[in-house]
Protein backbone atom coordinates (compact mmCIF):
# COMPACT_ATOMS: atom_id res chain seq x y z
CA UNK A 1 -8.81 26.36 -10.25
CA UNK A 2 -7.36 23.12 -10.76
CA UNK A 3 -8.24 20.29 -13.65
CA UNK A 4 -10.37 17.38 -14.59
CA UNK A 5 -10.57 14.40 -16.32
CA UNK A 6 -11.99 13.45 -19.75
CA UNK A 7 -11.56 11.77 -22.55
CA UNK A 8 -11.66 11.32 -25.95
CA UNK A 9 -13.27 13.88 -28.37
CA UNK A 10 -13.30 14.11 -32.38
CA UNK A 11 -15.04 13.28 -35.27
CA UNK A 12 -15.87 10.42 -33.96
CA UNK A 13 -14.75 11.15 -30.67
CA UNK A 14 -13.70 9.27 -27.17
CA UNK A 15 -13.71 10.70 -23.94
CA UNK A 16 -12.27 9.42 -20.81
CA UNK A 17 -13.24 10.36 -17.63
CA UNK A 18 -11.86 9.05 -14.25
CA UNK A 19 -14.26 10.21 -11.79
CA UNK A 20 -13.24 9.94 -7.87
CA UNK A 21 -13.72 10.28 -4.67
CA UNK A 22 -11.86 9.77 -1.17
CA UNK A 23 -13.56 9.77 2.31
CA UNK A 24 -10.96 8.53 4.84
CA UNK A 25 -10.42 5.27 6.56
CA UNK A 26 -7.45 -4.42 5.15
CA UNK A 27 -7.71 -9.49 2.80
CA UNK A 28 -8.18 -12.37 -0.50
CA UNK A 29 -4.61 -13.59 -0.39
CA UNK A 30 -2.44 -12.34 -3.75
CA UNK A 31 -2.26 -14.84 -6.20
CA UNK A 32 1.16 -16.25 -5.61
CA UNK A 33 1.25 -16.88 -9.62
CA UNK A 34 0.20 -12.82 -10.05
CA UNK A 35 2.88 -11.67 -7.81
CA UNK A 36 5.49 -10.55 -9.57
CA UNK A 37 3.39 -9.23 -12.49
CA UNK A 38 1.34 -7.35 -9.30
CA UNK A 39 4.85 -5.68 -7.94
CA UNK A 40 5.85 -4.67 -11.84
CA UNK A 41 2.16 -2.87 -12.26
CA UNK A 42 2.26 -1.27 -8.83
CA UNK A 43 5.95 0.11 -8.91
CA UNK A 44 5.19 1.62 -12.38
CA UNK A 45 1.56 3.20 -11.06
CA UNK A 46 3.25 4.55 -8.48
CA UNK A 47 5.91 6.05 -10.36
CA UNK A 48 3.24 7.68 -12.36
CA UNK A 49 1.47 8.88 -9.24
CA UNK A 50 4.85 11.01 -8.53
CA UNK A 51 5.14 12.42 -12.23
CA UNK A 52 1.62 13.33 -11.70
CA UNK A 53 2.30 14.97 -8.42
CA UNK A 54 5.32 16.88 -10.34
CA UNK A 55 2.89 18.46 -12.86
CA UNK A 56 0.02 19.47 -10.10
CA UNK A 57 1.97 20.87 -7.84
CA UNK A 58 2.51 24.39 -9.12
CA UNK A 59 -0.75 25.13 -8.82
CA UNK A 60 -1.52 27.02 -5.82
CA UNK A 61 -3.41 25.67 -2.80
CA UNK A 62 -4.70 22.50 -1.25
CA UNK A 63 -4.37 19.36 -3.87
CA UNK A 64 -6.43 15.93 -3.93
CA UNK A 65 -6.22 13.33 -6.76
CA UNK A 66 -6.23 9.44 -7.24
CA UNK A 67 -3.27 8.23 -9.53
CA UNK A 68 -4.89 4.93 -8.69
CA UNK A 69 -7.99 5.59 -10.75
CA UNK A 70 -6.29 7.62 -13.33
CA UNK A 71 -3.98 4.56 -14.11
CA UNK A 72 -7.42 2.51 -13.96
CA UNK A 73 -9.33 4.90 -16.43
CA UNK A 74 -5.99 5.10 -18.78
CA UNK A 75 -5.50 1.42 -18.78
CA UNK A 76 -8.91 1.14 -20.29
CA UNK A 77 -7.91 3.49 -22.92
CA UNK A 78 -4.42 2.01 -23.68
CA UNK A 79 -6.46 -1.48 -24.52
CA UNK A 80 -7.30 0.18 -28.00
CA UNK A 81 -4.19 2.27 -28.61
CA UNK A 82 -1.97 0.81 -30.97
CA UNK A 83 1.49 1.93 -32.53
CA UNK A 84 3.29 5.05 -31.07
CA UNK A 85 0.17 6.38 -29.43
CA UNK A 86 0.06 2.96 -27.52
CA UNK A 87 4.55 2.99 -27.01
CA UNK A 88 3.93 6.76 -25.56
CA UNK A 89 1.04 5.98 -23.03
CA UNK A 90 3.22 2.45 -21.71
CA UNK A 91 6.03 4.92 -21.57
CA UNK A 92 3.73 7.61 -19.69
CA UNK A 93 2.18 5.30 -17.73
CA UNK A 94 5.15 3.07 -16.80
CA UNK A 95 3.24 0.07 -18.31
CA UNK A 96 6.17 -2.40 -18.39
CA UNK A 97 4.08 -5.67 -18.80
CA UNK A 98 2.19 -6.81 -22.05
CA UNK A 99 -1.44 -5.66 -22.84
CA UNK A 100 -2.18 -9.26 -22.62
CA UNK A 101 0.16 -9.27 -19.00
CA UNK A 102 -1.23 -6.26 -18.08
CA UNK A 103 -4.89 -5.88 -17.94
CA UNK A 104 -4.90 -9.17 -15.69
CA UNK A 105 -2.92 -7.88 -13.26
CA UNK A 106 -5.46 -4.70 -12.72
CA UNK A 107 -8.11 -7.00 -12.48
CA UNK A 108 -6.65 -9.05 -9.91
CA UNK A 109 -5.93 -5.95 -7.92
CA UNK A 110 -9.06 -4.84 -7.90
CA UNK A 111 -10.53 -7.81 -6.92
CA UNK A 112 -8.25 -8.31 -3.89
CA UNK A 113 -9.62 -4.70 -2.90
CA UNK A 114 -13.04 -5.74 -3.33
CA UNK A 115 -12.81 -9.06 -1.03
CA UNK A 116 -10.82 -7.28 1.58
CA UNK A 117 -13.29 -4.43 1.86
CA UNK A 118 -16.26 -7.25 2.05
CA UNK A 119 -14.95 -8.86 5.68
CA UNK A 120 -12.89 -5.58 7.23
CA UNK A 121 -13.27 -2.58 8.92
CA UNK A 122 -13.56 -0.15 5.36
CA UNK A 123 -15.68 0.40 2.39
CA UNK A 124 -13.72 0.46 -1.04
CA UNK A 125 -15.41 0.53 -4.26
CA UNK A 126 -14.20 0.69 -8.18
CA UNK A 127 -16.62 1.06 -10.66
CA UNK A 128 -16.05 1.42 -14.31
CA UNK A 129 -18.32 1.79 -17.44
CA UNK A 130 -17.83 2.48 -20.92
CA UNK A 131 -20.67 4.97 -22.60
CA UNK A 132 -20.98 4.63 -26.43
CA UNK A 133 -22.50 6.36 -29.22
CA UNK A 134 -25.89 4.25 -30.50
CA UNK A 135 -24.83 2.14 -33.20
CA UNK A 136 -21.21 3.43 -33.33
CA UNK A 137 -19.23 -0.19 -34.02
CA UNK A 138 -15.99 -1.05 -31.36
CA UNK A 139 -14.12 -4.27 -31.54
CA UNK A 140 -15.49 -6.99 -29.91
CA UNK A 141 -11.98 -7.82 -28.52
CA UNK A 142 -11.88 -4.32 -26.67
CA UNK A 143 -15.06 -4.61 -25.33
CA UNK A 144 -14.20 -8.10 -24.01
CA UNK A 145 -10.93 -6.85 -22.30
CA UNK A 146 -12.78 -3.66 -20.78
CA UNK A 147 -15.47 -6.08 -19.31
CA UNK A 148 -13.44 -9.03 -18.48
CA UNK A 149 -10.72 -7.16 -16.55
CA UNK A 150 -12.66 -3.84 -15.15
CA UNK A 151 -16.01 -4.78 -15.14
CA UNK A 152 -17.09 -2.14 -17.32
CA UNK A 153 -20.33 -2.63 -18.34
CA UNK A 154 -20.88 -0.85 -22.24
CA UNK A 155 -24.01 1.70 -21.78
CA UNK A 156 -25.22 3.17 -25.05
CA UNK A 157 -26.28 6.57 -25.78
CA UNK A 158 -26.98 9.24 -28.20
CA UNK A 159 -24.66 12.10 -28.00
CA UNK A 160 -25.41 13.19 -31.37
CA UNK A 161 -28.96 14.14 -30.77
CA UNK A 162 -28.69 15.23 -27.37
CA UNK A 163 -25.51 15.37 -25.47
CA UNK A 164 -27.26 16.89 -22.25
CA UNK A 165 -29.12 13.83 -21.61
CA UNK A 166 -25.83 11.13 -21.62
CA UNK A 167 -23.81 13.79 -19.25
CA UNK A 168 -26.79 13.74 -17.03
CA UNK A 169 -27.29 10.18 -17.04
CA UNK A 170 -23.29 9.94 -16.79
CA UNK A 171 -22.77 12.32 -14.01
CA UNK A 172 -25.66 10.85 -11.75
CA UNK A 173 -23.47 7.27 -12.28
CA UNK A 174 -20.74 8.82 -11.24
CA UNK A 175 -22.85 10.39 -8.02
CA UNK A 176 -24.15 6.90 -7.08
CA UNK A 177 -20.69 5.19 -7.33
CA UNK A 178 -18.93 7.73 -5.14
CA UNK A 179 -21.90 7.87 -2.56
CA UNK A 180 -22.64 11.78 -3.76
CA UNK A 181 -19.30 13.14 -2.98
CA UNK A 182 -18.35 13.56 -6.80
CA UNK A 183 -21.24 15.65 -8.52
CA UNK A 184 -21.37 17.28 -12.03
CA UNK A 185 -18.03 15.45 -12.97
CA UNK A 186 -18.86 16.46 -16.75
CA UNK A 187 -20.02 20.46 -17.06
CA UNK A 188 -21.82 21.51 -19.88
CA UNK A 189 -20.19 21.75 -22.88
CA UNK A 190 -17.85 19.35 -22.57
CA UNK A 191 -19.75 16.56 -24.46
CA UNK A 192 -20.22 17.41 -28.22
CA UNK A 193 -22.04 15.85 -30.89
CA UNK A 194 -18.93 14.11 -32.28
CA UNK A 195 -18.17 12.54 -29.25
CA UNK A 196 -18.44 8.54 -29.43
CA UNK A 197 -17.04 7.30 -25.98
CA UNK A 198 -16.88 8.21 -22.22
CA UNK A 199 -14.92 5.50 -20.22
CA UNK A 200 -15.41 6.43 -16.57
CA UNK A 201 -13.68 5.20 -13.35
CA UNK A 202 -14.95 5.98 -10.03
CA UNK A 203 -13.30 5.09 -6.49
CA UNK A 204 -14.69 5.17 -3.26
CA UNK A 205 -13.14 4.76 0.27
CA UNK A 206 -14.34 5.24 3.72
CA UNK A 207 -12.39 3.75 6.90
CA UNK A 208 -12.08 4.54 10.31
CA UNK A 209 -8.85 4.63 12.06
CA UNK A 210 -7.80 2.14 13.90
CA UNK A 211 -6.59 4.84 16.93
CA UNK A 212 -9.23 7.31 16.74
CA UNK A 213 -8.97 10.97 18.02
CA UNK A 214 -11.27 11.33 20.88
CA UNK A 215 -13.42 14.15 19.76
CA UNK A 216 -13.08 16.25 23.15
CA UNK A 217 -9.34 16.66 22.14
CA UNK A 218 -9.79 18.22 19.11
CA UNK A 219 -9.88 21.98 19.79
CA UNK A 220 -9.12 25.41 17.93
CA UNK A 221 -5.78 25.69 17.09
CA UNK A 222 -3.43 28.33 15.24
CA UNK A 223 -2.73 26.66 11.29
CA UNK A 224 0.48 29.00 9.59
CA UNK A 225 -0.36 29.54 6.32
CA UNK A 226 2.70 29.94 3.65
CA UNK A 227 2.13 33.69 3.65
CA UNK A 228 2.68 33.54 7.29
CA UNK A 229 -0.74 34.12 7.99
CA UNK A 230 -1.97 32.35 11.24
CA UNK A 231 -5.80 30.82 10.75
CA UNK A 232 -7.58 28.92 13.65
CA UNK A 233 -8.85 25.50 12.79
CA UNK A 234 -9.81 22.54 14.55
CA UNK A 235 -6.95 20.57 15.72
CA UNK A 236 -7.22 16.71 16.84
CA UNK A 237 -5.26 15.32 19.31
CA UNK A 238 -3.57 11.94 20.46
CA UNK A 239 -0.61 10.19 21.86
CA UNK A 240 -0.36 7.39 20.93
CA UNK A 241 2.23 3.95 19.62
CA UNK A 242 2.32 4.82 15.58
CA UNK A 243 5.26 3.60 12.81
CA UNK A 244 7.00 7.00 12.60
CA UNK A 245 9.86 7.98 10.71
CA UNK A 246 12.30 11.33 10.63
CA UNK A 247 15.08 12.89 8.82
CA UNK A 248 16.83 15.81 8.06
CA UNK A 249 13.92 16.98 5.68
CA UNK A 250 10.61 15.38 7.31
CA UNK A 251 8.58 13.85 9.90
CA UNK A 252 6.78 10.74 8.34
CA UNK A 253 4.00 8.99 10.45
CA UNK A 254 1.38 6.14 9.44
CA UNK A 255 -1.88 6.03 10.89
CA UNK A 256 -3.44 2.64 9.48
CA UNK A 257 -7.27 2.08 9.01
CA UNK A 258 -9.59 -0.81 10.77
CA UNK A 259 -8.56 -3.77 8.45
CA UNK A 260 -5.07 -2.61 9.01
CA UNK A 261 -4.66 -3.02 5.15
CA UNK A 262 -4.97 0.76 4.24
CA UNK A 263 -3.19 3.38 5.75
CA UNK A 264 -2.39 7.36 5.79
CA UNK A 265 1.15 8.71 5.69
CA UNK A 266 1.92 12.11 6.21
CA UNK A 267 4.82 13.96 5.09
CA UNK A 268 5.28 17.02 7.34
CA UNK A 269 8.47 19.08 6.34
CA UNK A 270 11.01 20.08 9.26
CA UNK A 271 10.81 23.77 8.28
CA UNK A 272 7.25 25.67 8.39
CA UNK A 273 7.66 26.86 4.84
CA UNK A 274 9.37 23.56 3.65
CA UNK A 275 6.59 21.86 1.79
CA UNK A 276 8.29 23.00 -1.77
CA UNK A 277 11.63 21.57 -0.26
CA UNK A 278 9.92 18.52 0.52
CA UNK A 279 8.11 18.42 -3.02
CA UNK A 280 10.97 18.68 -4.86
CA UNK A 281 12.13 14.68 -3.12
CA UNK A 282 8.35 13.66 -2.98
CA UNK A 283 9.80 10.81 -5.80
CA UNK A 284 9.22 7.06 -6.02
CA UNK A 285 12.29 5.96 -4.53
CA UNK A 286 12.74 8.43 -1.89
CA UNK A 287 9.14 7.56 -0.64
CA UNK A 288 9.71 4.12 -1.03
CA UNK A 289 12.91 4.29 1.34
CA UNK A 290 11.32 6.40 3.82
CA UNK A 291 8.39 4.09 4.84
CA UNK A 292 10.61 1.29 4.58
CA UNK A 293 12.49 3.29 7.87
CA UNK A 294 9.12 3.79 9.73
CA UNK A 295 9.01 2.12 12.80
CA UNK A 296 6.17 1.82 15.76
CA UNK A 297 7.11 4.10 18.70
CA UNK A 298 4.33 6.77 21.03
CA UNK A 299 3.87 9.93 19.17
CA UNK A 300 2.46 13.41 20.23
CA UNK A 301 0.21 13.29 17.30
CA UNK A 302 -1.84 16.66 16.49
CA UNK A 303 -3.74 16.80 12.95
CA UNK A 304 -6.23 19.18 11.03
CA UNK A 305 -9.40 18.50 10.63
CA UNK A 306 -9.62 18.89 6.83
CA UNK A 307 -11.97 18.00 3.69
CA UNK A 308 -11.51 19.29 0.13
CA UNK A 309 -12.75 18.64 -3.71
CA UNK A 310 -10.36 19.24 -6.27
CA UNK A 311 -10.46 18.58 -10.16
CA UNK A 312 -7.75 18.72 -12.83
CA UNK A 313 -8.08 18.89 -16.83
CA UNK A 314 -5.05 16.77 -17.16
CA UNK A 315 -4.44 16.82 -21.11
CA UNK A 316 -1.61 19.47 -20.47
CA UNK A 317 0.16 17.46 -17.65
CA UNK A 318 0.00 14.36 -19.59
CA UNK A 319 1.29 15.82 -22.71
CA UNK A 320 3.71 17.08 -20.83
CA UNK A 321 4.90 13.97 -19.41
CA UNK A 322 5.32 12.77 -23.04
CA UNK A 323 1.99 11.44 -24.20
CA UNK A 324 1.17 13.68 -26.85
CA UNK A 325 -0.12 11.32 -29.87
CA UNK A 326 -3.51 10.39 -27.83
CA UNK A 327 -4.49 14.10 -27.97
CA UNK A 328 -3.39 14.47 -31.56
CA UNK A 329 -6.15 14.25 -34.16
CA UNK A 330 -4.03 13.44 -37.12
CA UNK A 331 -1.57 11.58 -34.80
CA UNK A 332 -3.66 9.21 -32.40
CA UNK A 333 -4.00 5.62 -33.25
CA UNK A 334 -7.04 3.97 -31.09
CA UNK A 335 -7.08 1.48 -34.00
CA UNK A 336 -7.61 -1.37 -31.14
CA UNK A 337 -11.43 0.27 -30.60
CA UNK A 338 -12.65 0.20 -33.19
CA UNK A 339 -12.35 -0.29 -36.94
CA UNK A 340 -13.63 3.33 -37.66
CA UNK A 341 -10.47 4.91 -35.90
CA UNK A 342 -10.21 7.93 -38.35
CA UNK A 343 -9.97 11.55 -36.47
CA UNK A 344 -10.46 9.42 -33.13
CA UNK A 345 -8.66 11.32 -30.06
CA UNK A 346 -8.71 11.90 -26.63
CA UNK A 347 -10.06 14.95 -26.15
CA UNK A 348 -10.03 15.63 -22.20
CA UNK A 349 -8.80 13.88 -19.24
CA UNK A 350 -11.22 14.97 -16.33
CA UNK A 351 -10.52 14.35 -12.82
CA UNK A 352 -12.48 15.05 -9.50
CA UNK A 353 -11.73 13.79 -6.11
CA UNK A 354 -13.09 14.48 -2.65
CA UNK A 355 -11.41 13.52 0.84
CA UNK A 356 -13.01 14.47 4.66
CA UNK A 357 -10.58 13.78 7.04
CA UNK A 358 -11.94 13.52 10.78
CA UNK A 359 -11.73 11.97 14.42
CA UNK A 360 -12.86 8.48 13.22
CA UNK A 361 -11.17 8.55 10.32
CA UNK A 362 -10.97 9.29 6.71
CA UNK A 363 -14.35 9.13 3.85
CA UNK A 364 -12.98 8.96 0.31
CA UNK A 365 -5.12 2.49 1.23
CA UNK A 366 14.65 -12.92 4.86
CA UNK A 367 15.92 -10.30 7.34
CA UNK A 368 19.10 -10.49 9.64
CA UNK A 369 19.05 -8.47 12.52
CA UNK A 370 22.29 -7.97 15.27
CA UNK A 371 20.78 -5.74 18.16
CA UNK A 372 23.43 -4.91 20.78
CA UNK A 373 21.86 -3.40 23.80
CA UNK A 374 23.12 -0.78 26.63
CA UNK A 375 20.88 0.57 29.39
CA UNK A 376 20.48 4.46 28.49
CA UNK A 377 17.73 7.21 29.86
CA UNK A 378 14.48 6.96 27.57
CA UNK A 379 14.11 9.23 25.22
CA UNK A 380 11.56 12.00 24.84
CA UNK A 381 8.32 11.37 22.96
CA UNK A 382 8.76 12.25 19.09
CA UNK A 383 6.28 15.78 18.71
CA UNK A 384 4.59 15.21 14.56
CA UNK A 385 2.26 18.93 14.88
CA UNK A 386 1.21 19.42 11.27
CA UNK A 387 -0.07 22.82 12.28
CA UNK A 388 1.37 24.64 8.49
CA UNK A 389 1.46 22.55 5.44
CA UNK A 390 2.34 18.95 4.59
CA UNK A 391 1.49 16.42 1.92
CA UNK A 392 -0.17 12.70 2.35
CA UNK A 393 -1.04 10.06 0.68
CA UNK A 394 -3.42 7.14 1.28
CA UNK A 395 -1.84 3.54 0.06
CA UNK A 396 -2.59 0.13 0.29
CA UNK A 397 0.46 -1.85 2.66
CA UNK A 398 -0.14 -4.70 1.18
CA UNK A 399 0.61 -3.94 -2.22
CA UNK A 400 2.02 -1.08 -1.97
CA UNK A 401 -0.12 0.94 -4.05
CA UNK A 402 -0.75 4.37 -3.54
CA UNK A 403 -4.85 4.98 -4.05
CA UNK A 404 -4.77 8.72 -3.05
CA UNK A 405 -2.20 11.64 -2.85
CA UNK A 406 -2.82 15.07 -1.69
CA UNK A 407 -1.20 18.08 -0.15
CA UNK A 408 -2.90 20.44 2.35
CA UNK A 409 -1.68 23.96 2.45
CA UNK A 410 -5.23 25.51 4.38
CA UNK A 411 -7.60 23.08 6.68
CA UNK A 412 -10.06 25.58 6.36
């Protein structure tokens, strides 16, 4: 079973929880003023995305997550870290900008994502909130910067008396904000009576493709499973002009949403058992190079049918990656939330996320150029079959974020 996210737990303790969800599926102009400081903040969330990939992977079988709202939920955290807790999360993180750089940049973001999703083709949601302990005192100033920049609105209750009642009243927030695809984000017995704070993060995106798959092409088709085991599955069909890219290791193809501002690309390794091959260079810069070679051409395009829920506990990949003070409760310094900091730790990073990939699309984002030409015979149709596994993500091609990564190793 994979992980999930949560947050802080202690004496007085703080829990984060990014809760998501994907269902599959472009604008408010950048601020010309934010765009550098928008190309620092994506590069480094991206970055993370990878490292995060690099710690999932192991596991075995299909894998869904949203580094997106991870880096959301964690950005609300890193507001109150101070001192080496706060230098290991920027490091973790790849926070290169300021906390007072940074936490403007996320809001603008998420802002351009809300006003593009209000006039095209897609829905895409973020919704934060911050749940307190009754009476428990936090800085004004962190309050201020989780409201101001995320919209997270402060909800008290009383997990001393009653912890069963906030996770209830938590997880149902969660339910609304992701439309029902992400329920009981919080089990029993992760809330105790010492916790003081849940900050929660919820995505939602729906689109429809922009070249659907006409639903009397889909039909049952033989999936190879990395045992070598062949399973039937439904298989859509399509031929059609998408940007599509190949090498030596992979077949990369886009397939953008209505809005044309969000997109899937898949990553479908050469070989049939390839996809650890392929893993191994699913980096930042490799990525980053690849879709910069896509380019529009007709594809024989033939893709799973596929949905999937997955959820991580992510304190051991996170530590892993070097952020060990937050989860320390003699070490962590969250002296920024509030001036009662003593024994205050993250105790759980919890993580759900849902994608349904279908026909219509997906529920869950100065140049010199010398062409010399000779007549030649056309050539043949590139064939992109992801009939045995392959890894995708969902990114925004604007931007260039990357709101959803997963890997799909059984349709079924």
């Amino acid at each position: 079973m994979n992980k999930k996210l949560s947050f802080v737990k202690t004496k007085n303790s703080v829990m984060f929880i990014a809760g998501i969800i994907l269902i599959t599926g472009t604008s408010m102009n950048l601020f010309a003023s934010d765009k550098a400081g928008i190309e620092i903040v994506v590069e480094g969330n991206n970055k993370f995305a990878f490292d995060l990939y690099a710690q999932l992977k192991e596991a075995d079988g299909n894998l869904f997550f949203s580094p997106y709202s991870v880096s959301t939920a964690l950005a609300m955290t890193y507001a109150g870290a101070k001192g080496n807790t706060e230098a290991q999360m920027a490091d973790v993180l790849h926070f290169v900008l300021t906390q007072e750089s940074l936490h403007p940049v996320f809001s603008t973001l998420m802002q351009d994502f809300k006003a593009d999703s209000e006039k095209s083709g897609f829905e895409f949601s973020i919704a934060n909130a911050l749940w307190s302990q009754e009476g428990y005192k936090f800085h004004q100033a962190f309050i201020d910067i989780t409201k101001s920049y995320y919209e997270a609105g402060f909800k008290e209750v009383d997990f001393v008396k009653n912890t069963e009642s906030p996770r209830q009243t938590i997880n149902k927030w969660v339910e609304e904000k992701t439309k029902d695809k992400i329920k009981e984000l919080i089990k029993p017995g992760i809330l105790t009576g010492d916790t003081r704070l849940v900050l929660t993060s919820a995505i939602y995106f729906k689109g429809r493709w922009i070249l659907q798959f006409e639903k009397k092409d889909t039909m049952l088709r033989q999936f190879e499973l990395m045992t070598g085991e062949k399973v039937e599955v439904p298989m859509m069909s399509q031929t059609k002009k998408f940007r599509y890219f190949e090498n030596e290791i992979a077949q990369v193809l886009e397939m953008p949403y209505e809005g044309n501002r969000l997109s899937m690309v898949i990553f479908l390794p050469k070989e049939k058992k390839g996809i650890r091959e392929l893993e191994d260079l699913f980096k930042a810069k490799n990525i980053k190079d690849w879709l910069l070679e896509l380019r529009k051409q007709e594809v024989i395009t033939s893709l799973p049918r596929f949905k999937m829920t997955s959820e991580f506990f992510l304190n051991e990949a996170l530590q892993s990656l070097g952020m060990t003070d937050a989860f320390d409760e003699k070490l962590a310094d969250f002296s920024g939330m509030t001036p009662d900091s003593v024994g205050l730790y993250i105790s759980k990073v919890i993580h759900k996320a849902f994608v349904d990939v279908n026909e219509e699309g997906t529920e869950a984002a100065a140049a010199t150029a010398v062409v010399k030409t000779e007549k030649v015979m056309p050539e043949p149709k590139p064939v992109f079959r992801a009939d045995y596994p392959f890894i995708f993500i969902i990114r925004d091609m604007r931007s260039g974020s990357i709101l959803f990564v997963g890997r799909v190793m059984d349709p079924r």
